[in-house]
Structures are given as structure tokens and as C-alpha cells.
Protein backbone atom coordinates (compact mmCIF):
# COMPACT_ATOMS: atom_id res chain seq x y z
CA UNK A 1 7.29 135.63 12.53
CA UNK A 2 4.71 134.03 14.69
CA UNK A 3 2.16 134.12 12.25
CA UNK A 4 0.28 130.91 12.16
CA UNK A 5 0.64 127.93 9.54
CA UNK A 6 -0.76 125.15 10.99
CA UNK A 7 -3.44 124.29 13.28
CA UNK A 8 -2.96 120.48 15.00
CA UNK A 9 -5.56 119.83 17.03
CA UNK A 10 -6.54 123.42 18.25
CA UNK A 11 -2.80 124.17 18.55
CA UNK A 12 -1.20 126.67 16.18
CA UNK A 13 2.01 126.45 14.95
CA UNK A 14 3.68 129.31 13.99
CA UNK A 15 6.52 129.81 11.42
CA UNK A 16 9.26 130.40 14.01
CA UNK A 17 8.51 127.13 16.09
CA UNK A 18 8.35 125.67 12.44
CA UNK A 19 12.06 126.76 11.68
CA UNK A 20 13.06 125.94 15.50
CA UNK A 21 11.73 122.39 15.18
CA UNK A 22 13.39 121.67 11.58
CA UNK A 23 16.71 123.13 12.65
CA UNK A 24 16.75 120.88 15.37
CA UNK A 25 16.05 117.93 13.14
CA UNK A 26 18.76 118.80 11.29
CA UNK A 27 20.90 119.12 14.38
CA UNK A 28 19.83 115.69 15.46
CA UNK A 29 20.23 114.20 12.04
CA UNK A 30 23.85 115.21 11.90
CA UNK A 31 24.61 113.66 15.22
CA UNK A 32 22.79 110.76 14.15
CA UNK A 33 25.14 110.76 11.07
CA UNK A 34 28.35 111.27 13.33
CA UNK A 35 27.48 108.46 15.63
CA UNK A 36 27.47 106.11 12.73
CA UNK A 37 30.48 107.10 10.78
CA UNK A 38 32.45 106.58 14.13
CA UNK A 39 30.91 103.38 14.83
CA UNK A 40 31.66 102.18 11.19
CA UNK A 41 35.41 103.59 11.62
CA UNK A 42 35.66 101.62 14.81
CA UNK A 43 34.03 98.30 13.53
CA UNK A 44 36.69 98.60 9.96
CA UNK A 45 39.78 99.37 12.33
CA UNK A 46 37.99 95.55 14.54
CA UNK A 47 38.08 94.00 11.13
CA UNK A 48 41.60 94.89 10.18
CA UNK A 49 42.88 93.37 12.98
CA UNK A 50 40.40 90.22 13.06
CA UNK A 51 41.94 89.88 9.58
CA UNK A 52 45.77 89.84 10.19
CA UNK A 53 45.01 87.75 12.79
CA UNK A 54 43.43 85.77 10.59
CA UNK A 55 46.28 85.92 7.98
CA UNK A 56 49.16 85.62 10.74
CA UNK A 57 46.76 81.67 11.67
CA UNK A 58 46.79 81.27 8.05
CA UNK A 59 50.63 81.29 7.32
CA UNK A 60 51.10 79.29 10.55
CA UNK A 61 48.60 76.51 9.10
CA UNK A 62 50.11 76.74 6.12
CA UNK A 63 53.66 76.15 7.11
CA UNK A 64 52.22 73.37 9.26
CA UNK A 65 50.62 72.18 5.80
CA UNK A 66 54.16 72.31 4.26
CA UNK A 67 55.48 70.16 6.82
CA UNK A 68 52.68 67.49 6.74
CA UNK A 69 53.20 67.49 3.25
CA UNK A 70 56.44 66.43 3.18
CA UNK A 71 56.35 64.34 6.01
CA UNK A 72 53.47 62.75 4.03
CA UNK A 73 55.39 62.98 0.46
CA UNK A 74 57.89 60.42 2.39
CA UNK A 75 55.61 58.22 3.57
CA UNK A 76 53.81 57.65 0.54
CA UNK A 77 57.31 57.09 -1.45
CA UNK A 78 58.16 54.16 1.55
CA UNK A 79 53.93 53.36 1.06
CA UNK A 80 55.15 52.82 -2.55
CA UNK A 81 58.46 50.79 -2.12
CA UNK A 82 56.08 48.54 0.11
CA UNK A 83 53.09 48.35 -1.79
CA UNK A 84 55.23 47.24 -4.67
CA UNK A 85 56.89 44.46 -3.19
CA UNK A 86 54.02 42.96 -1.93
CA UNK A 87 51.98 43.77 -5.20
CA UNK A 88 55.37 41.28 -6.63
CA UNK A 89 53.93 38.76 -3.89
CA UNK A 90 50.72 39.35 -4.02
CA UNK A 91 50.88 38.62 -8.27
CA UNK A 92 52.67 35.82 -7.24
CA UNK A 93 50.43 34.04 -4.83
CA UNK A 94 47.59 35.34 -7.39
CA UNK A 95 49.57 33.11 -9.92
CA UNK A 96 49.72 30.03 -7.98
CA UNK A 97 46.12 30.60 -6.79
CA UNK A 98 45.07 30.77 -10.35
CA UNK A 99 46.69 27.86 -10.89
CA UNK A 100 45.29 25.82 -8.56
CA UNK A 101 42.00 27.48 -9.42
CA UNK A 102 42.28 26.67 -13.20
CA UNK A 103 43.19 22.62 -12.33
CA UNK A 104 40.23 22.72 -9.34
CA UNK A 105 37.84 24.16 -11.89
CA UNK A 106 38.81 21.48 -14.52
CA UNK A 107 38.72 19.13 -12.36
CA UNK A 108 34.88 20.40 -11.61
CA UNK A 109 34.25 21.10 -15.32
CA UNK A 110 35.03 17.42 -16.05
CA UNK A 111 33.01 16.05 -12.85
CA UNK A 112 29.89 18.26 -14.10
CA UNK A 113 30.04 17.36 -17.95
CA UNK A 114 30.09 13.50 -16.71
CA UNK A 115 27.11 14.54 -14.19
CA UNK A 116 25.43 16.72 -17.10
CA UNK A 117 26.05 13.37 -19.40
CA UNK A 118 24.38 10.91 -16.72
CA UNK A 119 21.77 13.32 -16.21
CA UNK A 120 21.15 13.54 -19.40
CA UNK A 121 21.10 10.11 -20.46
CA UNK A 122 18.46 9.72 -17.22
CA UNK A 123 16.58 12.74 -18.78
CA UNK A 124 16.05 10.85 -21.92
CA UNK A 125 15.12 7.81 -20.05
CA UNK A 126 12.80 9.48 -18.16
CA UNK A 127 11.12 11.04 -21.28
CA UNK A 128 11.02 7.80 -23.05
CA UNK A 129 9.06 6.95 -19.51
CA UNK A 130 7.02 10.05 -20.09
CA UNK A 131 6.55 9.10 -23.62
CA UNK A 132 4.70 6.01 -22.61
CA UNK A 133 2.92 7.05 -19.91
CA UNK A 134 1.24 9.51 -22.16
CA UNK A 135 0.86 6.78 -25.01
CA UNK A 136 -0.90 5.61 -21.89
CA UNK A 137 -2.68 8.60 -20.63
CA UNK A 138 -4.01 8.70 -24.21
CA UNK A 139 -5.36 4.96 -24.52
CA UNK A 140 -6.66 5.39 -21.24
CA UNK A 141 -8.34 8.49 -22.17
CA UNK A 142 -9.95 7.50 -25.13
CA UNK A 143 -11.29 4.30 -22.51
CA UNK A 144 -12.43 6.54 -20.71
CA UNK A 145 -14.18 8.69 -23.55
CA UNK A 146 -15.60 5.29 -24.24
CA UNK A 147 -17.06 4.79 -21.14
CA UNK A 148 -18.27 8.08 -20.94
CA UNK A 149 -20.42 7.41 -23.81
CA UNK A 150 -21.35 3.89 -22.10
CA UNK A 151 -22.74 5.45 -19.54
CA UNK A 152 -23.58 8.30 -21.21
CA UNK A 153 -26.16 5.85 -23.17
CA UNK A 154 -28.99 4.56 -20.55
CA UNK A 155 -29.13 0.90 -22.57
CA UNK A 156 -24.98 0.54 -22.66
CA UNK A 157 -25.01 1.34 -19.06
CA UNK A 158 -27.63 -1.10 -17.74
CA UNK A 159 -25.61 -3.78 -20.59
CA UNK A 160 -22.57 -2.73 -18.05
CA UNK A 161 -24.02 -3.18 -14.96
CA UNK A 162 -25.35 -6.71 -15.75
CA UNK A 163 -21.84 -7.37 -17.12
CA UNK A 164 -20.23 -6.48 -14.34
CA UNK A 165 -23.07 -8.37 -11.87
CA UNK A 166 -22.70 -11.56 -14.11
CA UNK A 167 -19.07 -11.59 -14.06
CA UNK A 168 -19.08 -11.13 -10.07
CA UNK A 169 -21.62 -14.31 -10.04
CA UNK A 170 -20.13 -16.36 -12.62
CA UNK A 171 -16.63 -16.22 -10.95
CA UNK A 172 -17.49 -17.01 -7.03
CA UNK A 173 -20.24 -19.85 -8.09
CA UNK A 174 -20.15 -22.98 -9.83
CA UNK A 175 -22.15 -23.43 -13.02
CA UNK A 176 -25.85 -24.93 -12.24
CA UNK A 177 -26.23 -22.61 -9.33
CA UNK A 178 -27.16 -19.71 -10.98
CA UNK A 179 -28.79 -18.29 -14.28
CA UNK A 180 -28.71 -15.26 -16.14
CA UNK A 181 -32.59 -13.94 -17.57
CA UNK A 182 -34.25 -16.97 -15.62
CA UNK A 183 -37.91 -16.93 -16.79
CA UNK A 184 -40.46 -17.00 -13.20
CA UNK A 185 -44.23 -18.00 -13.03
CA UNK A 186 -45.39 -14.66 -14.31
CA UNK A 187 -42.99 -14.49 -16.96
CA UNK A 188 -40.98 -11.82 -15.61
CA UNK A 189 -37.21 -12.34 -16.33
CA UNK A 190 -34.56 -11.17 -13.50
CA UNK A 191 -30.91 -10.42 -14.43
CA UNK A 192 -30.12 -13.03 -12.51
CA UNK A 193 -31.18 -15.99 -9.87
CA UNK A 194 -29.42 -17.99 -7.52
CA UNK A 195 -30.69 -21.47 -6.74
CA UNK A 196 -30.27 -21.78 -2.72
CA UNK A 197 -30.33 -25.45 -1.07
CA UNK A 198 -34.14 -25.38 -0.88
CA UNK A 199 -34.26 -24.57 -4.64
CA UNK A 200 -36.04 -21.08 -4.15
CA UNK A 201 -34.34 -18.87 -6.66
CA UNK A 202 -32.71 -15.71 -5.00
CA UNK A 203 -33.17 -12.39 -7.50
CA UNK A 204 -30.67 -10.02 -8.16
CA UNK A 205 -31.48 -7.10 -10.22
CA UNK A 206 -28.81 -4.91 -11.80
CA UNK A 207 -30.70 -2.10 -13.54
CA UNK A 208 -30.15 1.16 -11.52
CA UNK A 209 -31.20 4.64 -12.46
CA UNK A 210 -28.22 6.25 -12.59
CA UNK A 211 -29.57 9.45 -14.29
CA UNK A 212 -30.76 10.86 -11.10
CA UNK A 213 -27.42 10.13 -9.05
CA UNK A 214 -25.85 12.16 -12.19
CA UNK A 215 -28.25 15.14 -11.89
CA UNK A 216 -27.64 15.19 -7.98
CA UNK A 217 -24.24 14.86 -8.89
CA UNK A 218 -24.08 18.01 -11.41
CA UNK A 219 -26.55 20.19 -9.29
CA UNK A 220 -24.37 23.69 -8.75
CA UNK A 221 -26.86 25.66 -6.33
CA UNK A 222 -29.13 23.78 -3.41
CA UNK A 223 -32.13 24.37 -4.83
CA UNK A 224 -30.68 22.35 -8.34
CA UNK A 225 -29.49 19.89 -5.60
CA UNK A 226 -32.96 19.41 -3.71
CA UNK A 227 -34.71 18.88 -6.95
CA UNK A 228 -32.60 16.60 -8.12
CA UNK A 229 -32.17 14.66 -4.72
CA UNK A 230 -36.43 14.76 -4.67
CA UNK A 231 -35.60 13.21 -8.27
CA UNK A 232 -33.51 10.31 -6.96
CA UNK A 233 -35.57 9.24 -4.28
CA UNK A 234 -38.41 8.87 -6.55
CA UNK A 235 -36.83 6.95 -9.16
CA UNK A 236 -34.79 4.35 -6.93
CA UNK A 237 -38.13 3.68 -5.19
CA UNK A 238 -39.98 3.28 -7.95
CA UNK A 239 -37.21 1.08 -9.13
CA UNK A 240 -37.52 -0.46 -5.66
CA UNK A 241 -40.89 -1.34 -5.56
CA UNK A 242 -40.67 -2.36 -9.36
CA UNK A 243 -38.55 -5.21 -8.10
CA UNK A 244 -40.47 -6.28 -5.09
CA UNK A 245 -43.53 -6.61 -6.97
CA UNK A 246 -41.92 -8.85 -10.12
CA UNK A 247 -39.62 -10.85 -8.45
CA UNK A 248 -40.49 -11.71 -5.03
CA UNK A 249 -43.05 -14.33 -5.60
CA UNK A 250 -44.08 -16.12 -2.40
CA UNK A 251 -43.17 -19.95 -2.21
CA UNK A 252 -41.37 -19.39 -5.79
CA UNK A 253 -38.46 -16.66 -4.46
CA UNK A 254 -36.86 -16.17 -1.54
CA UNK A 255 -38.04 -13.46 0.69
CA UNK A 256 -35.99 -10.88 -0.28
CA UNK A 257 -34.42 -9.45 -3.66
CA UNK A 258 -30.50 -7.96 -4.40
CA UNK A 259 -30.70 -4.42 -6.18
CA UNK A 260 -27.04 -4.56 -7.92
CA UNK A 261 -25.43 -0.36 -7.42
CA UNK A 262 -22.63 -1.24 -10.07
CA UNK A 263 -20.15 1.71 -8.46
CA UNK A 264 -19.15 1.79 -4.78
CA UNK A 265 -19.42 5.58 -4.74
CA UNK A 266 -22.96 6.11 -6.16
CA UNK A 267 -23.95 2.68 -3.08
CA UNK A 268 -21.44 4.61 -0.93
CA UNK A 269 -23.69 8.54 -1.66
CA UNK A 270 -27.21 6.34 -0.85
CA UNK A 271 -26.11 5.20 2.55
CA UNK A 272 -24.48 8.20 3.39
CA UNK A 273 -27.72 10.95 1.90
CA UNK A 274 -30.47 8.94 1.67
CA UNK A 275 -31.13 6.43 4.84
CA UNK A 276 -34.31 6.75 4.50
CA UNK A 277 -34.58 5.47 1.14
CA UNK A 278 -32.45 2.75 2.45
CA UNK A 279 -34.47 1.82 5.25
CA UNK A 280 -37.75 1.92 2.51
CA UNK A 281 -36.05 -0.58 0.77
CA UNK A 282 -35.46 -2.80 4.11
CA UNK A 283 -38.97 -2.82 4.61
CA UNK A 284 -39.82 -3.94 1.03
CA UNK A 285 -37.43 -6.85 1.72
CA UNK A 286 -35.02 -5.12 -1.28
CA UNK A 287 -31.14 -4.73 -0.58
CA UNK A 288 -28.88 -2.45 -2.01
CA UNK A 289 -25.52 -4.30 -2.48
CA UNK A 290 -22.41 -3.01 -4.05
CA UNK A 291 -19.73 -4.62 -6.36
CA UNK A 292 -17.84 -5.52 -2.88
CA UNK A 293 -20.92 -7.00 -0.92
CA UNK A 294 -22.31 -8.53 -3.92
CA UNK A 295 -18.53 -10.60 -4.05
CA UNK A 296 -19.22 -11.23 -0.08
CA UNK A 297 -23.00 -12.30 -0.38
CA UNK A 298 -21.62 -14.67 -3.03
CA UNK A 299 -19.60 -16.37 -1.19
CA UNK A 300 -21.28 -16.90 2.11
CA UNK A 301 -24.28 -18.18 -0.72
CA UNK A 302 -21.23 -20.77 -1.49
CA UNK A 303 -20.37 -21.86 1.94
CA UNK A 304 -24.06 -22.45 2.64
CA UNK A 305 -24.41 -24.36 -0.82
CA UNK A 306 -21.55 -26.16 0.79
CA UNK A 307 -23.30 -26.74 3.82
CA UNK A 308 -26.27 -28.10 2.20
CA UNK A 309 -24.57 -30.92 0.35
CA UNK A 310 -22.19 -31.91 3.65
CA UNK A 311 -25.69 -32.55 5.00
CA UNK A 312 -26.95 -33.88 2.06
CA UNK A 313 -24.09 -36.57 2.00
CA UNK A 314 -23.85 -37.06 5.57
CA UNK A 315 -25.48 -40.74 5.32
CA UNK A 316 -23.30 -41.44 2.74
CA UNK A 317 -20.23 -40.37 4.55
CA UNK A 318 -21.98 -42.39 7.39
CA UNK A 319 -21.63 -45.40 5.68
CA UNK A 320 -18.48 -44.98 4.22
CA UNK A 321 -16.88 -44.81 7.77
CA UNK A 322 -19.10 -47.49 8.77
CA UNK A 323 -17.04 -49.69 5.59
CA UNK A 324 -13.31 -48.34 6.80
CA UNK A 325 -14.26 -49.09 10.30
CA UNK A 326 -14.87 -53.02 9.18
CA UNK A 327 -11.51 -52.82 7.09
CA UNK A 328 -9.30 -51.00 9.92
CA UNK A 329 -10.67 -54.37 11.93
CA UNK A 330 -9.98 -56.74 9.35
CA UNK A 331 -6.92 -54.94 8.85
CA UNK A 332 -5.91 -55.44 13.01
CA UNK A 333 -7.10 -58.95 12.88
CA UNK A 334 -4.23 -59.99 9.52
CA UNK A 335 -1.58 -58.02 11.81
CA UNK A 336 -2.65 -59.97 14.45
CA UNK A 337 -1.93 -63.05 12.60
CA UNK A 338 1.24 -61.65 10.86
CA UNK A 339 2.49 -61.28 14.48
CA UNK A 340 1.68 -64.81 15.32
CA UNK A 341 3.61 -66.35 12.69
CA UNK A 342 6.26 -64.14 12.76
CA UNK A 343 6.66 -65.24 16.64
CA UNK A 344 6.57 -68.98 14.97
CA UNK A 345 9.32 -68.42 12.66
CA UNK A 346 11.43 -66.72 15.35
CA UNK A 347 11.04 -70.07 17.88
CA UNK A 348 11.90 -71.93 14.21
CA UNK A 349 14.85 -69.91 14.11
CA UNK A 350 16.10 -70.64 17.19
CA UNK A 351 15.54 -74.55 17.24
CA UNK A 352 17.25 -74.37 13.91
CA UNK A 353 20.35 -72.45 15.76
CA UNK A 354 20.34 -75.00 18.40
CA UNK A 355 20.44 -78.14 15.48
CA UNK A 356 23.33 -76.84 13.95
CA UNK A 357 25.45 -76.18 17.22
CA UNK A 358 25.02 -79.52 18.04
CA UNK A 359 25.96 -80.61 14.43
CA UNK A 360 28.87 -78.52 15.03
CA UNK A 361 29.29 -79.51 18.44
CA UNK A 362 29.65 -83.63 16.72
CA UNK A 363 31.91 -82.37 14.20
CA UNK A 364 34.02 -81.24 16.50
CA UNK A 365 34.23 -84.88 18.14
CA UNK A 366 34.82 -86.96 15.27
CA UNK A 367 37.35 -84.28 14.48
CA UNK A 368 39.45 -84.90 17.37
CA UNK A 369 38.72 -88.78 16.77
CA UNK A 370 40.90 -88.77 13.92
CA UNK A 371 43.24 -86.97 15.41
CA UNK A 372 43.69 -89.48 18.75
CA UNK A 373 43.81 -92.65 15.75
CA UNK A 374 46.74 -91.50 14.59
CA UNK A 375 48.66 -91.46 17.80
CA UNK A 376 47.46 -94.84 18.83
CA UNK A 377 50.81 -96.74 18.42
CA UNK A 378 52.15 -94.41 21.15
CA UNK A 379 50.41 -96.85 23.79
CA UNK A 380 47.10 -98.09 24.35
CA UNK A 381 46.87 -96.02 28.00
CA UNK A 382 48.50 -93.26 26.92
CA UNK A 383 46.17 -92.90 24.07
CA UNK A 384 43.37 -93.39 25.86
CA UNK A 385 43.57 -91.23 28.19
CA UNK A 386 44.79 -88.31 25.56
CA UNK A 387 41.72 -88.99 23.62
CA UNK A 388 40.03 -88.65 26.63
CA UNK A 389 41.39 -85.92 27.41
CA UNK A 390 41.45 -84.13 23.78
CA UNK A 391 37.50 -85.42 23.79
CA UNK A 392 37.33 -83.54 26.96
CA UNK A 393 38.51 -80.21 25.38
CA UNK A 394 35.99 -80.39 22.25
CA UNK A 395 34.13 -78.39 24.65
CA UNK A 396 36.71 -75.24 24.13
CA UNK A 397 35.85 -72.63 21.83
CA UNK A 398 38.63 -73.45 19.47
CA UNK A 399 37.35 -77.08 18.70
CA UNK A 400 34.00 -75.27 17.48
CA UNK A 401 33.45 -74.80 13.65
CA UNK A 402 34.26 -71.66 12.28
CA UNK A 403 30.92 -69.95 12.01
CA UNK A 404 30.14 -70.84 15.80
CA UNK A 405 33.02 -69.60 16.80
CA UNK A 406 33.25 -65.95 18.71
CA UNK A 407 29.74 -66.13 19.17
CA UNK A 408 28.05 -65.74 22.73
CA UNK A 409 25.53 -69.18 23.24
CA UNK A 410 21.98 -67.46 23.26
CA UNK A 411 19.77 -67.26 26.60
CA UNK A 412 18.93 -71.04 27.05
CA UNK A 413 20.52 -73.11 24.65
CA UNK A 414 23.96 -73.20 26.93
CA UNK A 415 23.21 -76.02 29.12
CA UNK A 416 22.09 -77.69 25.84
CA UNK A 417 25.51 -77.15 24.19
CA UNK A 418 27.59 -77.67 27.32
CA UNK A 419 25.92 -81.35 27.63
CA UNK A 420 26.84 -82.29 24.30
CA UNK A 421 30.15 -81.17 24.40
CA UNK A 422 30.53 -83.08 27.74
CA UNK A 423 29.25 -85.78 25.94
CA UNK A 424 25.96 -86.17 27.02
């Protein structure tokens, strides 16, 4: 029985031990088994009752439920008794809404077709507008192709230079001032000369090289740019010196020459990139004008043309003041005389007044003559003495004749007229 039948690590194991040790497995196995079958009993009989508990909460909800339910069941039936009277009021303010709506949005569908209509008709207007401004776009295109090709063409764009120059000229100035391809001593022929007041022709020149402006222009990197700029300053000087050699003769010209740039941008591009080109052509006595200075050399070359024949006809005028001076006298001296005899004919006048008071003044007596005749048989005393007396009141103002009467006697002829109607 203890024969050995298994050797674990020098120990032997015999066949008893063997039986002892499974028998007690089995032993331990049961138990095991036991344990859980008791434990399992015990946790069903925990979920039995967790369950009818959970089935007694269950019918308590659900009679709860049943109640909410029907409380609910009549709410929703007085929900619907409500709802539907104000669904009758709220399709009736819907109605009268609509309504309105419907008239508002005519209303606004008539105001925007009128609109659309006036917009429209100022749509068409405005592309009848557009219509001719591209008739005029186009005319002023193909001008413009036109003048591409004049300047395009180096002898059509000198011809439009010295058009332009000449028209500048031959509007500020007066014809016999200036000429256009004047011949000089060494049979050169400028564009143009101006004849100052010392008769010295002043040259303007209007052929500019405007290929190398063009090439600056076009240049798209720097070193296109310098080249072309290197260009440009060779050709205008050339130009330059071109005209300071023909056309500044000295004691033919004046001093200095007019280079005519026919476009304010190209004369505008020289002064502003190339000053020292500009100050070259100071020191050859050549200046660069524009369109605009040319118009203001032109007319200060007017106001000192103007100048020049004020001076010129200063003697003249002289003289001619001299001659108005001797009439204004003349003229004082006849006033003079006018005055005298008018101061004549007033003393006239009044010796005149005085001769026909006193005429008056007599009138008035032989008037009251008559009258006293005709009362004579009265009595020679009586009479007498009236006539006196009546002679003594020819004096009053109503024994004067008509036109003397009412009138004031003038400063000294009173005591005149008072002696002769005292009898004097």
C-alpha cells in the first residue's frame, strides 16, 4: 500500500497518501458544491421577494397611472371645449387679419407696379443715356485709334505738335508778330518766330522726340527702364543742342530758344526724372515749355509788345494832351464869357421888370383919373380932394395891373415903385 508512485522533488508519494489526498479533494469539492447551492437558494428566495416588492410598487404606480389618466382624460376634454372656442376666434381674427392683409397688400401691389412703371420708364431713359454715351465711347474711341496712329507715325506727330504750337501762337498774338517756317541768315527754317519790340525774332521749336519718352514709358523691368531713360537723355539733348546751334544766331535771335513738349505729362516726367537734362538745356540757353507755359510766355510776349508801342507813342500821346490842354482853356475862356453875358441879360431882365412896374404903376393913375372925372359934378372940393385921395391909394396893391399883382417888389426896386406911386 505504501509502495511508491511518484517521486516530487526527492519526496515519494506512495499510493495510500495518493488515495488520502484525492478523497479529501473530493471531500472538499462537495463542500465546495454545498456552499454554493445554499448560497444560490438564499440569493433566489432575496429575489422573490425583491420581485413582489417590485410587483406590489408596480400595481401602486399603476393605479396612480389610472388616476392621472383620468384626471388627465378630463382635462384634455375641457383643453378641447377651450381650444375650440378660441380656434372659432382665432379663425375669426385670422379672417379679418386676412382681410386687412389682402387690401394692405393691394394697396402695396398697386404702389410697387406704379414704382416698377416709373422705374422702368427711368430704366429706359437711362439706357437711351447709355445708348449714347456708348455711340460716344465709340466715336471717341475710334479718335482715339486715330490718334494712336498719329502719334504712332513720327511725321503725323511732329505735323501735331506744330499744330497744336501754331494754334497756341496764332490765338494769344496778333497777326504780323509772328511767322510760321520763317527763313534765318543760314537758311534754317524754325517752326515758328516771334518778332519782339527790338525786332530780334524769338524761336520756338516744336519737334520733340517722343519715341524715347514712349520706350521709357513701356520699359517693364529697370534695366528696360535705364536703357531707355540713357535713350531719352541722349536724344532730347541732341535735339537740344540741334536747336541751339540753328536757331540762336547772335544779333539775328534772341538769346535763348522755346523747345515746344506738346503734352503736359511727357514736360511734367522731364522735370520730375531728368533735372539734369533740364538744367543742360538752361545752360544752352534752350527752354522746355509746355502747352500751359507756352499760353503764359505768349502773353507776357503781348503785354511787352504792348509796352513797346505805349512807349513808342508816348510823344504822340504827348502832344495830343498838349492839343486838349489848349482846348480845355479855350473851352474855360467861352464859359467865361457865357457867364458874362448871361450876368448882362439878368441886369436886362431886371431893368426890364422895373419899366413895366412903372408902366403899370401909370396905368394905374390914369385909371383912377377917369374914375374921379366922372364924379366931378359932385363939387369941385369934394372932388378934389377924393381924387386926391383915390390918387393917393394907386399905391395899394389892388390899383396894380393884374400880372403885378400878388407879387413881392424884388430887392431894390421898392423905393423905385413906392416913389412913383406917391407920385414922384
Amino acid at each position: 500500500m505504501n509502495q511508491s508512485i511518484l517521486t516530487i522533488n526527492g519526496l515519494d508519494i506512495g499510493l495510500g497518501t495518493a488515495a488520502g489526498a484525492f478523497a479529501a479533494s473530493v471531500l472538499a469539492l462537495l463542500v465546495i458544491i454545498a456552499a454554493v447551492s445554499v448560497r444560490a437558494f438564499r440569493q433566489r428566495e432575496q429575489e422573490s421577494a425583491r420581485q413582489m416588492r417590485q410587483s406590489e410598487a408596480m400595481e401602486s404606480r399603476m393605479a396612480e397611472l389610472a388616476r392621472v389618466q383620468a384626471e388627465t382624460v378630463g382635462r384634455l376634454q375641457a383643453l378641447g371645449e377651450g381650444l375650440g372656442g378660441r380656434q372659432a376666434e382665432l379663425a375669426r381674427v385670422m379672417a379679418e387679419r386676412l382681410d386687412a392683409v389682402s387690401m394692405r397688400l393691394g394697396h402695396s401691389m398697386d404702389e410697387v407696379t406704379r414704382q416698377t412703371v416709373q422705374r422702368l420708364q427711368s430704366l429706359h431713359e437711362r439706357i437711351a443715356v447709355i445708348d449714347h454715351a456708348q455711340k460716344s465711347l465709340a466715336d471717341l474711341s475710334g479718335q482715339v485709334t486715330s490718334l494712336r496712329d498719329v502719334l504712332g507715325n513720327k511725321q503725323a506727330r511732329g505735323a501735331f505738335g506744330q499744330a497744336r504750337m501754331e494754334t497756341i501762337v496764332a490765338d494769344g498774338l496778333p497777326k504780323g508778330l509772328f511767322a510760321f517756317q520763317y527763313t534765318l541768315s543760314n537758311n534754317t527754317r524754325p517752326d515758328c518766330v516771334i518778332f519782339l519790340p527790338d525786332q530780334r525774332p524769338l524761336v520756338i521749336d516744336a519737334k520733340f522726340p517722343l519715341e524715347s519718352i514712349t520706350a521709357f514709358r513701356q520699359g517693364k523691368t529697370d534695366e528696360d527702364r535705364l536703357r531707355a531713360a540713357q535713350r531719352l537723355r541722349q536724344d532730347v539733348w541732341k535735339h537740344i543742342s540741334d536747336i541751339a546751334s540753328k536757331y540762336l544766331l547772335p544779333g539775328e535771335t534772341q538769346e535763348m530758344a522755346l523747345m515746344f513738349v506738346p503734352s503736359e505729362s511727357v514736360y511734367a516726367e522731364l522735370y520730375d526724372g531728368f533735372d539734369d537734362l533740364v538744367q543742360k538745356a538752361y545752360r544752352a540757353r534752350v527752354v522746355m515749355v509746355s502747352p500751359s507755359l507756352l499760353m503764359l510766355a505768349i502773353q507776357v510776349m503781348q503785354q511787352i509788345l504792348k509796352d513797346a508801342r505805349m512807349r513808342e507813342a508816348a510823344d504822340l500821346i504827348r502832344a495830343e494832351v498838349g492839343r486838349l490842354m489848349g482846348d480845355v482853356g479855350r473851352l474855360q475862356e467861352r464859359v467865361l464869357k457865357l457867364q458874362q453875358h448871361h450876368g448882362q441879360a439878368s441886369d436886362d431882365m431886371h431893368q426890364i421888370l422895373i419899366s413895366a412896374e412903372k408902366i403899370g404903376v401909370r396905368a394905374g393913375r390914369i385909371d383912377q383919373l377917369d374914375f374921379a372925372d366922372s364924379k366931378m359934378g359932385q363939387g369941385t372940393h369934394q372932388g378934389t380932394h377924393q381924387g386926391t385921395h383915390e390918387v393917393g391909394a394907386a399905391g395899394s396893391p389892388a390899383s396894380r395891373p393884374l400880372f403885378l399883382q400878388g407879387q413881392a417888389p424884388k430887392a431894390g426896386e421898392t423905393p423905385a415903385v413906392q416913389r412913383l406911386e406917391a407920385g414922384e
